[in-house]
Protein backbone atom coordinates (compact mmCIF):
# COMPACT_ATOMS: atom_id res chain seq x y z
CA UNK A 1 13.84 25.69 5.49
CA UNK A 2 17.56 24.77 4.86
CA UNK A 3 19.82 24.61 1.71
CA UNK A 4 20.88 26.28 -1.33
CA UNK A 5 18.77 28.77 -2.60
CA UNK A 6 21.49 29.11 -6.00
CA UNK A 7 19.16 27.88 -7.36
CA UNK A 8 17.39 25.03 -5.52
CA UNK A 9 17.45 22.33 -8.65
CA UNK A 10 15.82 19.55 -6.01
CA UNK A 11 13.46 20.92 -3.68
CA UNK A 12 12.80 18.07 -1.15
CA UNK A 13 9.55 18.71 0.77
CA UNK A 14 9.76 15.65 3.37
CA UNK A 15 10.04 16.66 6.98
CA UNK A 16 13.25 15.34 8.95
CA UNK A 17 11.79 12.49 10.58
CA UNK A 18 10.95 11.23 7.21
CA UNK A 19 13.96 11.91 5.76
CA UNK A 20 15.73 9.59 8.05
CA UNK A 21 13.73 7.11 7.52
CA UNK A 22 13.76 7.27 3.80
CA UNK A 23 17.21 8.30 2.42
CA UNK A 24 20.12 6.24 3.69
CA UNK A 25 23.90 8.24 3.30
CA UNK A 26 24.16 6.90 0.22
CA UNK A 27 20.51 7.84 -1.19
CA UNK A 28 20.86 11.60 0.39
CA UNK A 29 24.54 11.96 -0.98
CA UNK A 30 23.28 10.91 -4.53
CA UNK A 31 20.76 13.66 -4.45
CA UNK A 32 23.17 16.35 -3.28
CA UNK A 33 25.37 15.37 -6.24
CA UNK A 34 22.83 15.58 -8.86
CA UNK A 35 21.75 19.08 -7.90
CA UNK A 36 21.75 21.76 -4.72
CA UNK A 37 18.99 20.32 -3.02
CA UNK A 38 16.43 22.67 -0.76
CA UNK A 39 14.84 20.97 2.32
CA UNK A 40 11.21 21.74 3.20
CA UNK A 41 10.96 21.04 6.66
CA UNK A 42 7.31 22.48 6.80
CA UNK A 43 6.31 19.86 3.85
CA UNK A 44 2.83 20.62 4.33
CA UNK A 45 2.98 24.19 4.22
CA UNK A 46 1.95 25.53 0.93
CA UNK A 47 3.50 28.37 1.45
CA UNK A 48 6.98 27.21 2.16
CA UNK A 49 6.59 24.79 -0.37
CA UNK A 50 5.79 27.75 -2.93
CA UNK A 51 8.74 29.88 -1.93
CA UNK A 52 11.17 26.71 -2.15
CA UNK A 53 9.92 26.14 -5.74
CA UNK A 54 10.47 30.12 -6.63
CA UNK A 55 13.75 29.27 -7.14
CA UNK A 56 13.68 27.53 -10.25
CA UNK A 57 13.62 24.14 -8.95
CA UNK A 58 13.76 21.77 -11.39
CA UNK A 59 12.30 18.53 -9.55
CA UNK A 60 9.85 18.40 -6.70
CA UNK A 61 10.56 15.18 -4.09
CA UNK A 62 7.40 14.70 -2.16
CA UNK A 63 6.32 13.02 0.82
CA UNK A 64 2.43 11.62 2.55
CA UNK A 65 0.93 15.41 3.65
CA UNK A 66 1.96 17.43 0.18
CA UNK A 67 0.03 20.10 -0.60
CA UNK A 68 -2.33 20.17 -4.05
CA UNK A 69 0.20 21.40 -6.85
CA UNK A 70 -2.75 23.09 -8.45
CA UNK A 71 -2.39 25.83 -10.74
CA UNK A 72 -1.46 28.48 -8.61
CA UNK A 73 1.41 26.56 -6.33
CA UNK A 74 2.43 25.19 -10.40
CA UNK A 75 2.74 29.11 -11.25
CA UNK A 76 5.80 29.49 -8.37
CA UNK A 77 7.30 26.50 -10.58
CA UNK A 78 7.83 27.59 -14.02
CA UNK A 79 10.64 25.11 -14.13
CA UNK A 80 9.71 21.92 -12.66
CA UNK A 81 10.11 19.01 -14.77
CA UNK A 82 9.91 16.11 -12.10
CA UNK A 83 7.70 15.33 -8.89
CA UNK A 84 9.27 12.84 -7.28
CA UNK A 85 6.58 11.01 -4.57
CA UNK A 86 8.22 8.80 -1.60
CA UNK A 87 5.34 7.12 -1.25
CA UNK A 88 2.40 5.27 -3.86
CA UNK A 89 -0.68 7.14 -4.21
CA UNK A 90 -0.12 10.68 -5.70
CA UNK A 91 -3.94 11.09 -6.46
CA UNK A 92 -4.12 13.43 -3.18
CA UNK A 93 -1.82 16.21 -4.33
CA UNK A 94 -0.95 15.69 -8.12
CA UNK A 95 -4.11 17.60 -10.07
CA UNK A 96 -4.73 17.46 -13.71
CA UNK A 97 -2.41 20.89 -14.44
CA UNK A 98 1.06 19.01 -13.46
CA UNK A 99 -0.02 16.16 -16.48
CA UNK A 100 -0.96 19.25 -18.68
CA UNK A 101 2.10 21.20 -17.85
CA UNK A 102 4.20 18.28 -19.13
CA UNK A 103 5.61 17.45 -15.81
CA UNK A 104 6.87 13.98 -15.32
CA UNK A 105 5.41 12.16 -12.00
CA UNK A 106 6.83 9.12 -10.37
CA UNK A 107 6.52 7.18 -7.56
CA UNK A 108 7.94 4.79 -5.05
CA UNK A 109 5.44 2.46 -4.19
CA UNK A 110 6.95 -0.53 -5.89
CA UNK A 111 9.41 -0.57 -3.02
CA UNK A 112 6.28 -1.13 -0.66
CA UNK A 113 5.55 -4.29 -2.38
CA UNK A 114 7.79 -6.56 0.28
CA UNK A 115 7.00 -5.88 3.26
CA UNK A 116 2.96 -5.71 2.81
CA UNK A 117 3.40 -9.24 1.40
CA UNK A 118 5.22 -10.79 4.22
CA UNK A 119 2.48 -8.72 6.20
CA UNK A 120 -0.33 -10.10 4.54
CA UNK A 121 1.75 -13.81 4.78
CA UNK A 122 2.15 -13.44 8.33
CA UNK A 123 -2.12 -12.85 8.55
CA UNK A 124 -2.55 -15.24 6.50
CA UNK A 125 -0.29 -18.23 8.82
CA UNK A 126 -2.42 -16.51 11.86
CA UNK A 127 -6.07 -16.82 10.57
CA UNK A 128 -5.00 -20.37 9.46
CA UNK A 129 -3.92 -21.30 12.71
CA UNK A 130 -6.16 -19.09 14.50
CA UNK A 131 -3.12 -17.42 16.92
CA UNK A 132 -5.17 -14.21 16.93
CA UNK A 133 -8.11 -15.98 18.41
CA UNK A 134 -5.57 -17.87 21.18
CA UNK A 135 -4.18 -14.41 21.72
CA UNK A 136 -7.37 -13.13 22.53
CA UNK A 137 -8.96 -15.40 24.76
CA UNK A 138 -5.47 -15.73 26.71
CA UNK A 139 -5.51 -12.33 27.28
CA UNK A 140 -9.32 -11.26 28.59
CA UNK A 141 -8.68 -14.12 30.80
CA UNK A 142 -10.54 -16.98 29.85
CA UNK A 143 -9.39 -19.72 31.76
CA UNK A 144 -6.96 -22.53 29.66
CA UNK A 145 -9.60 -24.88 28.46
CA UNK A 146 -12.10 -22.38 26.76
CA UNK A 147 -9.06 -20.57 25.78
CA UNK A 148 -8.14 -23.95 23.65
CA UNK A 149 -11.24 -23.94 21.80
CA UNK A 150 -11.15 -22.57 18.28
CA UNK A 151 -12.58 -23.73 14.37
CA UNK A 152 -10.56 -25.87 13.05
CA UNK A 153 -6.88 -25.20 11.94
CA UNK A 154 -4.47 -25.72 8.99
CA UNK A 155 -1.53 -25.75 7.13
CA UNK A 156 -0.12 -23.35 4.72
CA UNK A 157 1.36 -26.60 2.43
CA UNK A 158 -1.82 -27.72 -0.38
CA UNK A 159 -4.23 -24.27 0.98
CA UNK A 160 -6.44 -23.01 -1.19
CA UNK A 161 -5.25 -19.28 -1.58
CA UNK A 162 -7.16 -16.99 -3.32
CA UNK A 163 -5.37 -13.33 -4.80
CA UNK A 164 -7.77 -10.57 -5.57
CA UNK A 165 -5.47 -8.39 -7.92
CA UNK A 166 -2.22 -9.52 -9.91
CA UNK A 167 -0.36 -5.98 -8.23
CA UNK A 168 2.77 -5.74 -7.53
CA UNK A 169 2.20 -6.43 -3.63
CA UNK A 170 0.00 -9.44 -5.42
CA UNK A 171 2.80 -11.15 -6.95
CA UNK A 172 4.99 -10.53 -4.12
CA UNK A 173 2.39 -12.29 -1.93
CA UNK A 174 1.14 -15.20 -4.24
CA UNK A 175 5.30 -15.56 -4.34
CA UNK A 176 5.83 -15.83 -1.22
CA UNK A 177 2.46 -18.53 -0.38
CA UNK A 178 3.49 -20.46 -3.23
CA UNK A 179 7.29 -21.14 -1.55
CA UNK A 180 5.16 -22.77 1.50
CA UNK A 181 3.31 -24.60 -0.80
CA UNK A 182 -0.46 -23.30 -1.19
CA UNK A 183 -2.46 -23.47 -4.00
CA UNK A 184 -3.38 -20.05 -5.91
CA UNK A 185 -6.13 -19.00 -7.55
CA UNK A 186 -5.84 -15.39 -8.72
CA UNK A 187 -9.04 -12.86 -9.63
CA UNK A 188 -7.63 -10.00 -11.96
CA UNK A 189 -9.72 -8.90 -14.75
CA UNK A 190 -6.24 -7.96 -16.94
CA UNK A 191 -4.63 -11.46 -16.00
CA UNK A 192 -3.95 -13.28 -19.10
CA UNK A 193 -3.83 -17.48 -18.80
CA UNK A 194 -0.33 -17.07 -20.43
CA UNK A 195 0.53 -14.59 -17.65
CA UNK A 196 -1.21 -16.56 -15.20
CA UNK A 197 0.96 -20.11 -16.24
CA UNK A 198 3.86 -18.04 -15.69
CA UNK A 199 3.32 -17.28 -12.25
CA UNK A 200 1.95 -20.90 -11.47
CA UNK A 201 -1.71 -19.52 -10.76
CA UNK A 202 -4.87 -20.45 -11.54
CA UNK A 203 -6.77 -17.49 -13.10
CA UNK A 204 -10.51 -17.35 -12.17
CA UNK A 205 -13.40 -15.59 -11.82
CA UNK A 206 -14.14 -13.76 -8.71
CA UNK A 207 -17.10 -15.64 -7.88
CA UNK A 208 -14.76 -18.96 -7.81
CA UNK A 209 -11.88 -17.57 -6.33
CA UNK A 210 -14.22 -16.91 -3.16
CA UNK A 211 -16.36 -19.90 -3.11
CA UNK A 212 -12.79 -22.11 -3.17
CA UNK A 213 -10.22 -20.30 -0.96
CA UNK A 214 -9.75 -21.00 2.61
CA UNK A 215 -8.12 -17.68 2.49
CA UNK A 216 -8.66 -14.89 0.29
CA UNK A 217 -5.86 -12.01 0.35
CA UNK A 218 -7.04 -8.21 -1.62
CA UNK A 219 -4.37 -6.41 -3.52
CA UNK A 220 -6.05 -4.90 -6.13
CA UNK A 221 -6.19 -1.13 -6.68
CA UNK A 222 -8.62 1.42 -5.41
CA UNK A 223 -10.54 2.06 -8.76
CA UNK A 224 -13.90 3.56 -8.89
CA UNK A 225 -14.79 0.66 -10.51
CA UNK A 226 -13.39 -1.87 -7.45
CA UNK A 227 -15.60 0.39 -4.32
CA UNK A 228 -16.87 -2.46 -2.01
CA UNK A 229 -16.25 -5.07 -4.51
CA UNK A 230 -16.07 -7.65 -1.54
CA UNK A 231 -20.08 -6.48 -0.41
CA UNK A 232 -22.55 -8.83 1.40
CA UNK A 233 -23.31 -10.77 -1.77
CA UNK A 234 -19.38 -11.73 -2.00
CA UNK A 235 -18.55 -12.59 1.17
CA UNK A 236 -21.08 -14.60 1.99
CA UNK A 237 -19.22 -16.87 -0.91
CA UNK A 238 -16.33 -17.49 1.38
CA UNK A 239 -16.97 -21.04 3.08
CA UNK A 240 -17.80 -21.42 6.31
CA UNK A 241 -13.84 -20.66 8.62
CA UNK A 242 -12.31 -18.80 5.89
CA UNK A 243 -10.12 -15.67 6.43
CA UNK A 244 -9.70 -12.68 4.66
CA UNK A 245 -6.81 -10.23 4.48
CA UNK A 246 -6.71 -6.82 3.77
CA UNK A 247 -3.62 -4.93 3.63
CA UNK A 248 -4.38 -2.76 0.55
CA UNK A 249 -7.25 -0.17 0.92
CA UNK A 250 -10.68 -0.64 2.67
CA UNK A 251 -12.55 1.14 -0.07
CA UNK A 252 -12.07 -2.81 -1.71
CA UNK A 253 -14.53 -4.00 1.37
CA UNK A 254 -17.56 -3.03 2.36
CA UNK A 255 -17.11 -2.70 5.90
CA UNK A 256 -20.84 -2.79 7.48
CA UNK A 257 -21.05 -6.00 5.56
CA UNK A 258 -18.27 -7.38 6.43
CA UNK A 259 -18.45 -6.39 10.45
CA UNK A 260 -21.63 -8.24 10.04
CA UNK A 261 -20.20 -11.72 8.68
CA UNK A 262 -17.49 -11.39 11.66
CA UNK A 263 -19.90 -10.55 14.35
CA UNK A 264 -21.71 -14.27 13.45
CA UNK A 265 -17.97 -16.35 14.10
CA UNK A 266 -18.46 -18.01 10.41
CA UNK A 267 -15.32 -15.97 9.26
CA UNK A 268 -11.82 -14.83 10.29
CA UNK A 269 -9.91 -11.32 8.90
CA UNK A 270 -6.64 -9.67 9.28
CA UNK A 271 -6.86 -6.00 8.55
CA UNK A 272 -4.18 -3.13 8.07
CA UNK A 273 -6.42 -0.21 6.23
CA UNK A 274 -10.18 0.93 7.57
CA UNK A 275 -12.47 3.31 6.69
CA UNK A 276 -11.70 5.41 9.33
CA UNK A 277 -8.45 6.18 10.17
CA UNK A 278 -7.30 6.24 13.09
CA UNK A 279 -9.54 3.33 13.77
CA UNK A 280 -11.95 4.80 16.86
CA UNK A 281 -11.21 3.12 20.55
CA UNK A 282 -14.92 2.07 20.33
CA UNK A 283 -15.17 0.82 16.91
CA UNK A 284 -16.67 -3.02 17.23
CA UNK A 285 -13.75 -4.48 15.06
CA UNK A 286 -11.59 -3.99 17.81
CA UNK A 287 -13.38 -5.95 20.54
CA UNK A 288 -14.05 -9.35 17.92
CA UNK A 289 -11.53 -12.40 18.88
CA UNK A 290 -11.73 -13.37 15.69
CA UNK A 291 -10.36 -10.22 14.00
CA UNK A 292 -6.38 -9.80 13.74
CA UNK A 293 -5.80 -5.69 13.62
CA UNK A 294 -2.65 -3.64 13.44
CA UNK A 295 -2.84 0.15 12.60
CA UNK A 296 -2.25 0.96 8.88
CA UNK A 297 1.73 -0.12 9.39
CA UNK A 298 1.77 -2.85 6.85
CA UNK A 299 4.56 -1.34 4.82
CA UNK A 300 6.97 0.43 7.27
CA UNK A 301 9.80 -1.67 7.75
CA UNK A 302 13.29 -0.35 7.86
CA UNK A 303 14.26 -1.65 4.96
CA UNK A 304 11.15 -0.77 3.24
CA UNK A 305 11.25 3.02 4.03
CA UNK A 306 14.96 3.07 3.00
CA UNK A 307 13.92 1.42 -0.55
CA UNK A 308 11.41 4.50 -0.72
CA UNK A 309 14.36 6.88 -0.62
CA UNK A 310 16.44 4.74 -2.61
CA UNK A 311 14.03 4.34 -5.08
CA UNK A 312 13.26 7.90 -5.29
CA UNK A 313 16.83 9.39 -5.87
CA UNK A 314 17.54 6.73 -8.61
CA UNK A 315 14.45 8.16 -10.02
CA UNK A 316 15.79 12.01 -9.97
CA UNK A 317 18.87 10.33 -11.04
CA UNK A 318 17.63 9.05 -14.18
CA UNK A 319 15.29 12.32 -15.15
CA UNK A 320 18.29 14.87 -14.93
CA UNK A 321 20.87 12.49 -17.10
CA UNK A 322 17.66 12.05 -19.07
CA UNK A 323 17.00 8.53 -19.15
CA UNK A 324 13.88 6.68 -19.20
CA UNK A 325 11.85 6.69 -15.52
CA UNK A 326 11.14 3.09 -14.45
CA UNK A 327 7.99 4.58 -11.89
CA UNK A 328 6.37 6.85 -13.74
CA UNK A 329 2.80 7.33 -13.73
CA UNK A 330 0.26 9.20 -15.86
CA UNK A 331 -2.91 10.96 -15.18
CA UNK A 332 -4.67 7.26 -14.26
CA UNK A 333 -3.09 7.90 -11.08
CA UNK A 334 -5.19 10.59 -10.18
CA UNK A 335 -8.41 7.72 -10.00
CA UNK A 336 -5.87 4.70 -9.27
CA UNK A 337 -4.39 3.99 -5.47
CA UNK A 338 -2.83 0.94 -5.35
């Protein structure tokens, strides 16, 4: 542990790798001015996150790996005002006490909205043109002509795009299909039709929105209410070559069902997020040529963790000159993940 101790006002519990990633010069220096700042290298260390917090910090900055701030790490805390999360989902270590001790929360997962969106854009121009499937062949060694042989391909221009959740990372993404020219239909039980003729969608039921999409992208929230709301009954909606992409949570999909549509060749997917993580060497999703797979890295760009820092010290900014917090979240968050 490094820093001032006289008193620690910001106690920043994100190890140094982290660190570097997230807080530019600029971000870091902006903290350091606001308050002496403690660094906990040891971020998951309760302990060293307790003694850091002894000091009368005033705001907690957080990173993926936080220990619970339960009542008794709270008690080391009797002045905290502000837990500051670098990442989205603070349902793993925020608990019910931090709400009812008045503490303010927020969170930087707005700033993750870019990059998963050109993520799930860049799926979505590989299912359509089936490049994972080329990929694959090319590389077991299947000789040139079977390696040519795939269901049929399209364009991006005039597709039938379907959005499952109006989030943030599902406007980015709807923006950024729309600018090639697809057509968007949009499942979101809170969408309004005056909110969805502003963004140029088409809002629809769920049941439509699969049954008409060539591709269907998830970016709704992980809500008890939305486990496995893509089961067997839903997918088998999707026409015959469709794709899906999922770079939000797998707790949206049910997996079994889906590895079962994928193992018959009638559908394509792109996945970031799994239900077990790290996915296991021998899990059947990674031997499929028509599955497209990277490792739960949707959102870490350069620029992406530097607008989690960013985002974050604007946020301390505005709680200690006491204006209004553009992130902050109540205690839905503790039963939200988006």
């Amino acid at each position: 542990m490094t820093g001032s101790a006289d008193p620690p006002g910001i106690v920043v519990a994100v190890p140094e790798g982290l660190r570097a990633e997230f807080f530019t010069a600029a971000a870091w220096e902006q903290l350091g001015a606001l308050a002496p700042l403690t660094v906990v290298d040891a971020h998951r260390d309760r302990a060293a996150v307790a003694a850091a917090l002894g000091g009368g910090a005033r705001v907690l900055v957080t990173a993926w790996g936080a220990p619970r701030l339960d009542a008794g790490l709270l008690a080391a805390a009797p002045g905290l005002g502000l837990v500051a999360h670098t990442g989205g989902a603070v349902s793993p270590f925020v608990t019910p006490e931090v709400f009812a001790r008045g503490i303010r929360v927020t969170q930087a997962g707005g700033a993750m909205a870019a990059p998963v969106a050109e993520v799930a854009l860049t799926f979505t121009l590989s299912l359509l043109h089936r490049t994972h499937r080329f990929d694959h062949a090319l590389r077991s060694g299947a000789d040139w002509a079977a390696a040519e042989v795939a269901p049929p391909r399209h364009e991006i221009r005039g597709c039938p795009v379907g959005v499952i959740g109006a989030s943030r990372t599902g406007r980015a993404y709807l923006a950024l299909v729309q600018a090639l020219g697809a057509r968007v239909s949009v499942f979101d039980p809170y969408l309004t039709d005056a909110e969805a003729a502003r963004l140029g969608v088409t809002a629809a039921p769920l049941d439509e929105v699969l049954r008409t999409s060539r591709i269907v992208a998830v970016h709704a929230p992980a809500l008890p209410a939305t486990r496995h709301l893509l089961g067997a009954r839903e997918l088998a909606l999707l026409p015959d070559g469709a794709g899906l992409v999922n770079t939000a949570r797998s707790w949206l999909v049910d997996e079994t069902a889906l590895l079962a549509e994928l193992r018959t060749g009638r559908l394509d997917a792109a996945l970031d997020v799994y239900d077990h993580e790290p996915l296991p060497v021998g899990h059947p999703l990674r031997s499929l040529p028509n599955v497209l797979l990277t490792p739960h890295r949707a959102a870490a760009t350069v620029e992406g963790r530097r607008a989690l820092g960013t985002s974050t010290a604007a946020e301390v900014d505005r709680f200690l000159t006491g204006r209004p917090l553009l992130h902050a979240v109540g205690p839905e968050s503790l039963t939200r993940v988006e």
